[in-house]
Every structure is written in C-alpha cells, then in structure tokens.
ModelCIF file with pLDDT and N, C-alpha, C, O atoms, coordinates in Angstrom:
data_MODEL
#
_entry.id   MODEL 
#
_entity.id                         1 
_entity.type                       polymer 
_entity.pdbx_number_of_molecules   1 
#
_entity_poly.entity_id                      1 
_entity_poly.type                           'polypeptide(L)' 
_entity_poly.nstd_linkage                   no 
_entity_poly.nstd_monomer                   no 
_entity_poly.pdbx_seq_one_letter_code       
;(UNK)(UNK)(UNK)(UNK)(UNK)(UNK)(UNK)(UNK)(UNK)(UNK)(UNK)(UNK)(UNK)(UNK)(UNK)(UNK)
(UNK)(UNK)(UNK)(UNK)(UNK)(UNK)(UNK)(UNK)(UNK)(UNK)(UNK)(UNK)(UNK)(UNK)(UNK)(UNK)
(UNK)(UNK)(UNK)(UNK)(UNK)(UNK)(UNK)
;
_entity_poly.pdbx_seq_one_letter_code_can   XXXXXXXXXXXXXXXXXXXXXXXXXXXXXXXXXXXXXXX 
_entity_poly.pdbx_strand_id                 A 
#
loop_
_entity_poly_seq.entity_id 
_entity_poly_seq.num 
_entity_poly_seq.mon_id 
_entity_poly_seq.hetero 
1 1  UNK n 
1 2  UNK n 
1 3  UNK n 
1 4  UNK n 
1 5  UNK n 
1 6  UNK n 
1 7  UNK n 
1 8  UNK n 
1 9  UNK n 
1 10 UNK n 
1 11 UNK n 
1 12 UNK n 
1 13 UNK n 
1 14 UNK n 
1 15 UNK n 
1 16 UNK n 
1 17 UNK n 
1 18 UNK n 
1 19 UNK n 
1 20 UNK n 
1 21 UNK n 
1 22 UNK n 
1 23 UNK n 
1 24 UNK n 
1 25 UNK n 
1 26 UNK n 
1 27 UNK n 
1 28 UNK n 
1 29 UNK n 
1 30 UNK n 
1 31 UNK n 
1 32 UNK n 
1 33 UNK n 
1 34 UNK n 
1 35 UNK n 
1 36 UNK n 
1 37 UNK n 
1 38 UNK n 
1 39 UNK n 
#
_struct_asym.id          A 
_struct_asym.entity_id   1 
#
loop_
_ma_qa_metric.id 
_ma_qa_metric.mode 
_ma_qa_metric.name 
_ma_qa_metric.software_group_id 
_ma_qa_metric.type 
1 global pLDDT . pLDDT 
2 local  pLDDT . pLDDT 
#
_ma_qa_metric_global.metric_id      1 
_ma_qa_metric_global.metric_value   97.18 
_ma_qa_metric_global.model_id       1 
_ma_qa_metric_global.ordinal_id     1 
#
loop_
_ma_qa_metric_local.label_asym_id 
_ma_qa_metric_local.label_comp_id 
_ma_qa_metric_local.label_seq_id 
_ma_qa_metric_local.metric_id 
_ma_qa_metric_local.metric_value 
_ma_qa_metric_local.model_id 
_ma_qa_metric_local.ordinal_id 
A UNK 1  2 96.00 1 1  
A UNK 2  2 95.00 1 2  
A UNK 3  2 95.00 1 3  
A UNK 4  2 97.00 1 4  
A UNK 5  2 98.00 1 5  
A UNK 6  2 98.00 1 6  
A UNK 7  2 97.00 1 7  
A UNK 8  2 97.00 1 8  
A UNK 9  2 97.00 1 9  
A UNK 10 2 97.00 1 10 
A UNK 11 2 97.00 1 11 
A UNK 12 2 97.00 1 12 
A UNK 13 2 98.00 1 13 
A UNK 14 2 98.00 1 14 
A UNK 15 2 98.00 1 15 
A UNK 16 2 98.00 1 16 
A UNK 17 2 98.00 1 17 
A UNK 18 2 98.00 1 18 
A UNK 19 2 98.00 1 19 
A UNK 20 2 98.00 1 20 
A UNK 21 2 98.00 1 21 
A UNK 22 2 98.00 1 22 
A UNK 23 2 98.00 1 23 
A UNK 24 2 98.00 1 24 
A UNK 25 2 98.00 1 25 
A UNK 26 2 98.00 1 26 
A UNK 27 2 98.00 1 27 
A UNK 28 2 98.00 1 28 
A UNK 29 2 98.00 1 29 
A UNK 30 2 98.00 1 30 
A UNK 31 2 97.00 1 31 
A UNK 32 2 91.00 1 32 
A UNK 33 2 90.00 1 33 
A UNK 34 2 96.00 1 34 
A UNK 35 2 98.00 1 35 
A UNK 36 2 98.00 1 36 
A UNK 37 2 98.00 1 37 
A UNK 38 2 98.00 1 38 
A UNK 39 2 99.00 1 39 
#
loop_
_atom_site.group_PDB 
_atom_site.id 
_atom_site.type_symbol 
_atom_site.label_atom_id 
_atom_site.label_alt_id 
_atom_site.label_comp_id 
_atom_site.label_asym_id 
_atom_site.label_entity_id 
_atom_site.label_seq_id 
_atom_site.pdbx_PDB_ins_code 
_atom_site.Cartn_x 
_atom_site.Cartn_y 
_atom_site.Cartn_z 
_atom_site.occupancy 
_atom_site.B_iso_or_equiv 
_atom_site.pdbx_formal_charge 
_atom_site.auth_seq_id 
_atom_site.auth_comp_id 
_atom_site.auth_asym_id 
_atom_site.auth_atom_id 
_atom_site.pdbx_PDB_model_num 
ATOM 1   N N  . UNK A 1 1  ? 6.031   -18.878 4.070   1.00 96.00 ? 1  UNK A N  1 
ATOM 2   C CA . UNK A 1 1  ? 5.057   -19.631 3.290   1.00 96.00 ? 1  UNK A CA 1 
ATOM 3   C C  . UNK A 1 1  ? 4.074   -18.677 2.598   1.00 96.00 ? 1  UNK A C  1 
ATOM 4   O O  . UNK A 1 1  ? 4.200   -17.453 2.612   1.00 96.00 ? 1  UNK A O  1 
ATOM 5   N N  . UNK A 1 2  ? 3.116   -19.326 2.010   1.00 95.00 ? 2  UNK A N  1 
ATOM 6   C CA . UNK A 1 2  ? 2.366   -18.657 0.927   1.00 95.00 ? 2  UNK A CA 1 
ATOM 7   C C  . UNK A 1 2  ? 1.435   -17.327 2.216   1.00 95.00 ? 2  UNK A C  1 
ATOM 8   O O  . UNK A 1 2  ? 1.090   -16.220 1.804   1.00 95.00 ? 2  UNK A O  1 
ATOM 9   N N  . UNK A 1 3  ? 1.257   -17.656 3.306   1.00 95.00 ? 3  UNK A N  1 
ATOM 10  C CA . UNK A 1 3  ? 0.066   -17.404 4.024   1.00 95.00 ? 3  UNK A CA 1 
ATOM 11  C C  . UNK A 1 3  ? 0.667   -16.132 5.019   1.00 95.00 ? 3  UNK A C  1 
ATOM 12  O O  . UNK A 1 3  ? -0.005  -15.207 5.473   1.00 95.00 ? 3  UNK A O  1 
ATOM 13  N N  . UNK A 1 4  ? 2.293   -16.395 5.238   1.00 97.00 ? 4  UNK A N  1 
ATOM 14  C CA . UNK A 1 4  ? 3.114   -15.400 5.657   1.00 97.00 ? 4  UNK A CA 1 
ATOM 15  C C  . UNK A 1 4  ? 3.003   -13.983 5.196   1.00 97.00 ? 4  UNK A C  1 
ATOM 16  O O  . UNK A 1 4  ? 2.935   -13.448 4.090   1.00 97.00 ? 4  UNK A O  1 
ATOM 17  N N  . UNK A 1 5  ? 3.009   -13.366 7.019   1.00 98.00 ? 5  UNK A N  1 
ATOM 18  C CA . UNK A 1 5  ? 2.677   -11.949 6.632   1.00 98.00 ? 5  UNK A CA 1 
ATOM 19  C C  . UNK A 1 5  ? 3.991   -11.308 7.502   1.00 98.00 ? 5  UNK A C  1 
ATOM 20  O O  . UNK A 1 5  ? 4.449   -11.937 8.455   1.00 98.00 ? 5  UNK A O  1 
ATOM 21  N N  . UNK A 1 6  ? 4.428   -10.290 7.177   1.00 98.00 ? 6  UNK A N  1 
ATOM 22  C CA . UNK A 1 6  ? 5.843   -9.996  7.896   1.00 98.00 ? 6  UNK A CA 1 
ATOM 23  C C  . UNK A 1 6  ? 5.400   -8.706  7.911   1.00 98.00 ? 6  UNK A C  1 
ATOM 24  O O  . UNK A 1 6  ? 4.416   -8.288  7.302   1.00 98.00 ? 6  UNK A O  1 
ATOM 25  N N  . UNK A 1 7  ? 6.451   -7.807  8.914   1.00 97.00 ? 7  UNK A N  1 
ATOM 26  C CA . UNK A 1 7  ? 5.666   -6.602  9.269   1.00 97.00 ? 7  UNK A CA 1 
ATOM 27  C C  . UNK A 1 7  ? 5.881   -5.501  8.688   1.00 97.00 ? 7  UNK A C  1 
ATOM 28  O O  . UNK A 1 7  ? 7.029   -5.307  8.288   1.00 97.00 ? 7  UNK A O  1 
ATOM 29  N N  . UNK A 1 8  ? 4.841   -4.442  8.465   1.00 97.00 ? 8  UNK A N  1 
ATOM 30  C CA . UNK A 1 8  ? 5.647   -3.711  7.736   1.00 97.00 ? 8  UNK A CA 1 
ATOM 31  C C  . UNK A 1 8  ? 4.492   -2.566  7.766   1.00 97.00 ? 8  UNK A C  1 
ATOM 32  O O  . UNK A 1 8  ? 3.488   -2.987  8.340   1.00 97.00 ? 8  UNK A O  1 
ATOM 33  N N  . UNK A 1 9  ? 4.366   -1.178  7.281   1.00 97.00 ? 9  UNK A N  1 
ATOM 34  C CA . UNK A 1 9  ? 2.949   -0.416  7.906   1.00 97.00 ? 9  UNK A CA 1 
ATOM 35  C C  . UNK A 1 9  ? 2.343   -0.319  6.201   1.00 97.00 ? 9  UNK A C  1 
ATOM 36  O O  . UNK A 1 9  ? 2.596   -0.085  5.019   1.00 97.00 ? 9  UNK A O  1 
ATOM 37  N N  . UNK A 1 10 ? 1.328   -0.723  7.248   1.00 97.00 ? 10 UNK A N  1 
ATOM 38  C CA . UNK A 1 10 ? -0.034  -1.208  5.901   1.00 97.00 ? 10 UNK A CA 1 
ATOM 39  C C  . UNK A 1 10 ? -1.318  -0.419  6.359   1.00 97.00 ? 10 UNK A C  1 
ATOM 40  O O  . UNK A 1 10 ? -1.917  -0.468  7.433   1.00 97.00 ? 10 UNK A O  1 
ATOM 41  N N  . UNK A 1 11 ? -1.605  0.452   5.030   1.00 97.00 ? 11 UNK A N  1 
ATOM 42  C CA . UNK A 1 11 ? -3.103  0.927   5.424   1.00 97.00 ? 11 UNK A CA 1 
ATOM 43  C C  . UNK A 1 11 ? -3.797  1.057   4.171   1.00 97.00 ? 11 UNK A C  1 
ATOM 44  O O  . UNK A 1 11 ? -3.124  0.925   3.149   1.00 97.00 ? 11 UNK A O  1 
ATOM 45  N N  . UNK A 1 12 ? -4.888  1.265   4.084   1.00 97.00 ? 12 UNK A N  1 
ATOM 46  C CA . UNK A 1 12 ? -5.688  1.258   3.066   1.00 97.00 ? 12 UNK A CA 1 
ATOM 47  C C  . UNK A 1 12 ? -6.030  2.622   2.862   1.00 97.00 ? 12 UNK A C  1 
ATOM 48  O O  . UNK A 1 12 ? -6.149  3.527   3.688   1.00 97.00 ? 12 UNK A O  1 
ATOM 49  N N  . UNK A 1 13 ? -6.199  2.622   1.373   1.00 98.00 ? 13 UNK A N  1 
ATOM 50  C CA . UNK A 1 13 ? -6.019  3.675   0.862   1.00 98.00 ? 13 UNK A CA 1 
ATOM 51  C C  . UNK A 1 13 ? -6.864  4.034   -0.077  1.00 98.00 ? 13 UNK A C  1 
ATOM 52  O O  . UNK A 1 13 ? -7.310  3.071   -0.702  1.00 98.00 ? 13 UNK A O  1 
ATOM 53  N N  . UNK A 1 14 ? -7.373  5.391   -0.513  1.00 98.00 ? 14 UNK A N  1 
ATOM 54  C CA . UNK A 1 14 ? -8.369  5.537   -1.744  1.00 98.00 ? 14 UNK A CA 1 
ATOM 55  C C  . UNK A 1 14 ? -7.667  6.152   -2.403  1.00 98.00 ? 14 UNK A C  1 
ATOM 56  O O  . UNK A 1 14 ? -6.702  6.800   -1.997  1.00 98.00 ? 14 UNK A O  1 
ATOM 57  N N  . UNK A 1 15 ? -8.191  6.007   -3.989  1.00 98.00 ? 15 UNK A N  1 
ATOM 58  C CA . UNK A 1 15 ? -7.431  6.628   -5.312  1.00 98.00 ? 15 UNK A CA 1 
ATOM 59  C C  . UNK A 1 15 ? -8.771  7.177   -6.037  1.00 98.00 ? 15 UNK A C  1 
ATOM 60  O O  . UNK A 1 15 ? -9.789  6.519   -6.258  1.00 98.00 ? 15 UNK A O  1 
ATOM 61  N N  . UNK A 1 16 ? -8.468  8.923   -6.447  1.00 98.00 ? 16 UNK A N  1 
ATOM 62  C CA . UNK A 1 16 ? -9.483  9.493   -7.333  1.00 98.00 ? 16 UNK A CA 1 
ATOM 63  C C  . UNK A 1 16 ? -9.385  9.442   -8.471  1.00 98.00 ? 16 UNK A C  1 
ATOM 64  O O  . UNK A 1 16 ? -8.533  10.223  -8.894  1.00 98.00 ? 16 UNK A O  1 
ATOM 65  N N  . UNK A 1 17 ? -10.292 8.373   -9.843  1.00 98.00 ? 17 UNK A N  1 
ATOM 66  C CA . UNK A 1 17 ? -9.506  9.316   -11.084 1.00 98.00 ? 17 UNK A CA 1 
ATOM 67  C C  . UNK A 1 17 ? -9.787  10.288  -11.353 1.00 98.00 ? 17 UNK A C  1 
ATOM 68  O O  . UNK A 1 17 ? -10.141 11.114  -10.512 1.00 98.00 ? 17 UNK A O  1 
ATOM 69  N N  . UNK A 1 18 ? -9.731  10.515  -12.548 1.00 98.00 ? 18 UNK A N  1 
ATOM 70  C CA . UNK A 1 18 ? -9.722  11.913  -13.364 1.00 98.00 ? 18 UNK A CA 1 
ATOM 71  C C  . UNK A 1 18 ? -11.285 12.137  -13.635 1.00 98.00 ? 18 UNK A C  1 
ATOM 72  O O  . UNK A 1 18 ? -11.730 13.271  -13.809 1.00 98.00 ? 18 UNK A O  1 
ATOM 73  N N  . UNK A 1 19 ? -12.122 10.954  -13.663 1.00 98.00 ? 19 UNK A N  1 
ATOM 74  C CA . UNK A 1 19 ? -13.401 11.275  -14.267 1.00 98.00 ? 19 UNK A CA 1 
ATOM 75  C C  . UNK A 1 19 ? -14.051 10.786  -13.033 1.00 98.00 ? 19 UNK A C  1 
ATOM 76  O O  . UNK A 1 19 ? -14.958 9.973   -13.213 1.00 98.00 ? 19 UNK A O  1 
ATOM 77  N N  . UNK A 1 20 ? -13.717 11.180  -11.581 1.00 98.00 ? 20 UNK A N  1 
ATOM 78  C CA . UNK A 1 20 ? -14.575 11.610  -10.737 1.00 98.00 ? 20 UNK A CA 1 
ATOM 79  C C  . UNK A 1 20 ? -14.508 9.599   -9.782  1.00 98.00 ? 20 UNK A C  1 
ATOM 80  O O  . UNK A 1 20 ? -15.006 9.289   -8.700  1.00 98.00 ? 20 UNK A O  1 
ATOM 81  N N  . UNK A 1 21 ? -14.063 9.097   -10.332 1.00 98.00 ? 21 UNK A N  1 
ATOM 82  C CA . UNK A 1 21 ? -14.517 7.513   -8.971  1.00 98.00 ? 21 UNK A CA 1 
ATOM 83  C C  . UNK A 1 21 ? -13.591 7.798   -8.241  1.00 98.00 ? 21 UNK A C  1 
ATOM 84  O O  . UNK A 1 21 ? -12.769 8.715   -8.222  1.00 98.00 ? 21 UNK A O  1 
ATOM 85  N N  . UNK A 1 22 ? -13.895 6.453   -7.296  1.00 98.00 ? 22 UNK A N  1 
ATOM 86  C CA . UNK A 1 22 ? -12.863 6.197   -6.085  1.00 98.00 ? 22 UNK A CA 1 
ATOM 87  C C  . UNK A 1 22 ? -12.659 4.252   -6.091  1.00 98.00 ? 22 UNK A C  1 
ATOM 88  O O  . UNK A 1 22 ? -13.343 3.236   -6.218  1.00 98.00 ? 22 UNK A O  1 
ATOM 89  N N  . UNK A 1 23 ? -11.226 4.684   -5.857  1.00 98.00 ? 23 UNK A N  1 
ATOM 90  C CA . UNK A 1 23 ? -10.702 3.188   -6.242  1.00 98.00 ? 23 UNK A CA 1 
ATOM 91  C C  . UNK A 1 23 ? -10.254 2.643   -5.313  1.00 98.00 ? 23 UNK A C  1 
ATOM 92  O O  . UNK A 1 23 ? -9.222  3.245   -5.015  1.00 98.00 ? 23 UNK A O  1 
ATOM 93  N N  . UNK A 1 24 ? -10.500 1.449   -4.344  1.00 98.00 ? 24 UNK A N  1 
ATOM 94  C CA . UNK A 1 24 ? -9.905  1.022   -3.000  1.00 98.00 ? 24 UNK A CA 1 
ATOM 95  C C  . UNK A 1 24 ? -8.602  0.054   -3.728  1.00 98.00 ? 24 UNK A C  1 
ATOM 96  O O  . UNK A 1 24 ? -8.248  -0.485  -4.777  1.00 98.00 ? 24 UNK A O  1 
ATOM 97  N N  . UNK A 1 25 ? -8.110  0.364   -1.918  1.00 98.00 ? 25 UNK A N  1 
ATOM 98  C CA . UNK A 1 25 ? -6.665  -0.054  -2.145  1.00 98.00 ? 25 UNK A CA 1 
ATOM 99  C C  . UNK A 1 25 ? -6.045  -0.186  -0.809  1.00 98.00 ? 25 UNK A C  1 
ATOM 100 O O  . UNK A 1 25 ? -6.617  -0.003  0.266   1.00 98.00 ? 25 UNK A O  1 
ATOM 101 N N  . UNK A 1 26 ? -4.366  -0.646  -1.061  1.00 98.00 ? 26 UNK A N  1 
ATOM 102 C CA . UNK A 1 26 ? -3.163  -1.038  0.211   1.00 98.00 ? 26 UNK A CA 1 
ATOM 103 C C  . UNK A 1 26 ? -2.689  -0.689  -0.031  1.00 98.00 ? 26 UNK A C  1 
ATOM 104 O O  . UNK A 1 26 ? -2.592  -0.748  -1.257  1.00 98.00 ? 26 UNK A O  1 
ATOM 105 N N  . UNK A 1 27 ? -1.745  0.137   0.663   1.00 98.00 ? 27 UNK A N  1 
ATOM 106 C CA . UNK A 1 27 ? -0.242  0.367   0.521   1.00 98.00 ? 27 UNK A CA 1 
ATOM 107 C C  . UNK A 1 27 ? 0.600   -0.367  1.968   1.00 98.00 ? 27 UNK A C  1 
ATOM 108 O O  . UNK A 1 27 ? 0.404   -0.350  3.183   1.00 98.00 ? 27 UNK A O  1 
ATOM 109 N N  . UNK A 1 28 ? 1.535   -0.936  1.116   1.00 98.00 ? 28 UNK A N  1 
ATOM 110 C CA . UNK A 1 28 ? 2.430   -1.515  2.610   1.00 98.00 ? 28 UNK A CA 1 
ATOM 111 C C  . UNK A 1 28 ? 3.998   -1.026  2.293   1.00 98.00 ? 28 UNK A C  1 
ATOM 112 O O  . UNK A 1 28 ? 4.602   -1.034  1.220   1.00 98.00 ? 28 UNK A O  1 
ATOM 113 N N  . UNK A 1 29 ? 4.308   -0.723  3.234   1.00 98.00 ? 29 UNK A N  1 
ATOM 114 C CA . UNK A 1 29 ? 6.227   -0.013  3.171   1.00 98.00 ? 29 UNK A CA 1 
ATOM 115 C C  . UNK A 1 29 ? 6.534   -0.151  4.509   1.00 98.00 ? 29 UNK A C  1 
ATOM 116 O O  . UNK A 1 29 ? 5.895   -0.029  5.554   1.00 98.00 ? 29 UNK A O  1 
ATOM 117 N N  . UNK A 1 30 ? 7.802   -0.470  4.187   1.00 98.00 ? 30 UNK A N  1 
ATOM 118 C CA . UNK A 1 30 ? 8.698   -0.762  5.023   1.00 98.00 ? 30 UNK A CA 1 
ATOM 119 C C  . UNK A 1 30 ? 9.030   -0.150  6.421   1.00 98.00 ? 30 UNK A C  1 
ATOM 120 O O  . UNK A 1 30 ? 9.751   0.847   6.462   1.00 98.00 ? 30 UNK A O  1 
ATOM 121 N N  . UNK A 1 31 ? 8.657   -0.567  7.289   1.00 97.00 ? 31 UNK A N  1 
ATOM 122 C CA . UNK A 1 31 ? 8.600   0.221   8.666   1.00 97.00 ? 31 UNK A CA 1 
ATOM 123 C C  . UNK A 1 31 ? 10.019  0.867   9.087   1.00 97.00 ? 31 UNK A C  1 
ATOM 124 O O  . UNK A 1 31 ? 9.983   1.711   9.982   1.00 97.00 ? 31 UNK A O  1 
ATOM 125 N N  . UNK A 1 32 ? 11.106  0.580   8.587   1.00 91.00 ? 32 UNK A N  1 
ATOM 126 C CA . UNK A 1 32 ? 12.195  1.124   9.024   1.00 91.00 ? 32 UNK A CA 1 
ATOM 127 C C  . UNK A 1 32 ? 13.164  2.097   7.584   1.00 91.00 ? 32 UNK A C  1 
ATOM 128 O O  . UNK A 1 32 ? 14.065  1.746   6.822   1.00 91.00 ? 32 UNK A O  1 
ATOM 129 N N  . UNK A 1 33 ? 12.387  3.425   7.770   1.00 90.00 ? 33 UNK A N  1 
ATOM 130 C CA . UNK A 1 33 ? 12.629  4.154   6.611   1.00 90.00 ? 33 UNK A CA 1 
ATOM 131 C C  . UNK A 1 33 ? 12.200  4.548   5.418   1.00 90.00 ? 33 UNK A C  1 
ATOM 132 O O  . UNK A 1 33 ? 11.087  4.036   5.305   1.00 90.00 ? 33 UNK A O  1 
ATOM 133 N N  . UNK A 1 34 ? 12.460  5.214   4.382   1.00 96.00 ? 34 UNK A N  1 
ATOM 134 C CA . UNK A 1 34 ? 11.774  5.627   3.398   1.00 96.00 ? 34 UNK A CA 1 
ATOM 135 C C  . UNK A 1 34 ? 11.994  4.260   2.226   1.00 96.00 ? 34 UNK A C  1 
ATOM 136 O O  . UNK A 1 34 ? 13.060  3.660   2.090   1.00 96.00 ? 34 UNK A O  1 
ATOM 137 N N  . UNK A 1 35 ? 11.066  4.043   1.665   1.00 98.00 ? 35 UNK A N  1 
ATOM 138 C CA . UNK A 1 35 ? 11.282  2.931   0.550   1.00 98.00 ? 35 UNK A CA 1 
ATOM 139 C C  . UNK A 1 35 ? 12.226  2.554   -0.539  1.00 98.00 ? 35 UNK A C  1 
ATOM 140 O O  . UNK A 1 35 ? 12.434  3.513   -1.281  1.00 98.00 ? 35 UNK A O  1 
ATOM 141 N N  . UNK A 1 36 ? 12.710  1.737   -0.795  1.00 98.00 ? 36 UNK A N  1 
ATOM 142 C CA . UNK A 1 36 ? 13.627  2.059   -1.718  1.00 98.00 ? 36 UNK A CA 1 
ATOM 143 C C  . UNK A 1 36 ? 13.529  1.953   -3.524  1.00 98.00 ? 36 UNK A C  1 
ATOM 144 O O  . UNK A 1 36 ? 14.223  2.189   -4.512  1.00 98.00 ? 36 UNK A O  1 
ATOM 145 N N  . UNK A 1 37 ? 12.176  1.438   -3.162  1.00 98.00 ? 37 UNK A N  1 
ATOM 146 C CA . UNK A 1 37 ? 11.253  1.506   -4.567  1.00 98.00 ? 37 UNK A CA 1 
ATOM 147 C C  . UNK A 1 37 ? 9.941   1.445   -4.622  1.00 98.00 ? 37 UNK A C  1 
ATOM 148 O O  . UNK A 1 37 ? 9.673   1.166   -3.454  1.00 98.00 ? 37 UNK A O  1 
ATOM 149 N N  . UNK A 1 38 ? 9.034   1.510   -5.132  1.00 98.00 ? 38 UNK A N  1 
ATOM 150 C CA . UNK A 1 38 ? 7.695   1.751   -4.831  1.00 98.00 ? 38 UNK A CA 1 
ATOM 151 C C  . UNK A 1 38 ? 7.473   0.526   -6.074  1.00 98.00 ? 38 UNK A C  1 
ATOM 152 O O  . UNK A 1 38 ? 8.244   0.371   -7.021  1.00 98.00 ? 38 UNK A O  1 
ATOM 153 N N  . UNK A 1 39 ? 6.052   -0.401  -5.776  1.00 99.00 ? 39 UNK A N  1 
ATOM 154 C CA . UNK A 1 39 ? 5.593   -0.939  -6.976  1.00 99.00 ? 39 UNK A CA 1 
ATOM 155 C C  . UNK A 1 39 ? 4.373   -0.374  -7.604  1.00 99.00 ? 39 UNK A C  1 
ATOM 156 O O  . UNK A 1 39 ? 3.954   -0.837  -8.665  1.00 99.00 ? 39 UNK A O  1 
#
C-alpha cells in the first residue's frame, strides 16, 4: 500500500554544492548486494 515500507538500508545523507551549501537527503539500496541502478 501507499504507506508500505519494505526493507532495504536507508540513511541520510548530505550533499555539498559547488558554491559552498549543504543539501539534506536519503539514500535507500538494496540490502542484498550492489544496486542495479541508482535513481
């Protein structure tokens, strides 16, 4: 369902740009192995 969360390793993450901020964020991938695509 819409509310469904399935497992998978999720952590939060910061991104620098180029002109100095910081951008919050998730990354979640697949717990069994390397990804097979990134979005």
């Amino acid at each position: 369902r819409a509310s469904t969360v399935l497992p998978a390793e999720r952590r939060n993450i910061e991104l620098k740009t180029a002109d100095g901020l910081t951008l919050v964020g998730e990354f979640a991938a697949p717990l069994d192995g390397e990804p097979k695509a990134t979005l």
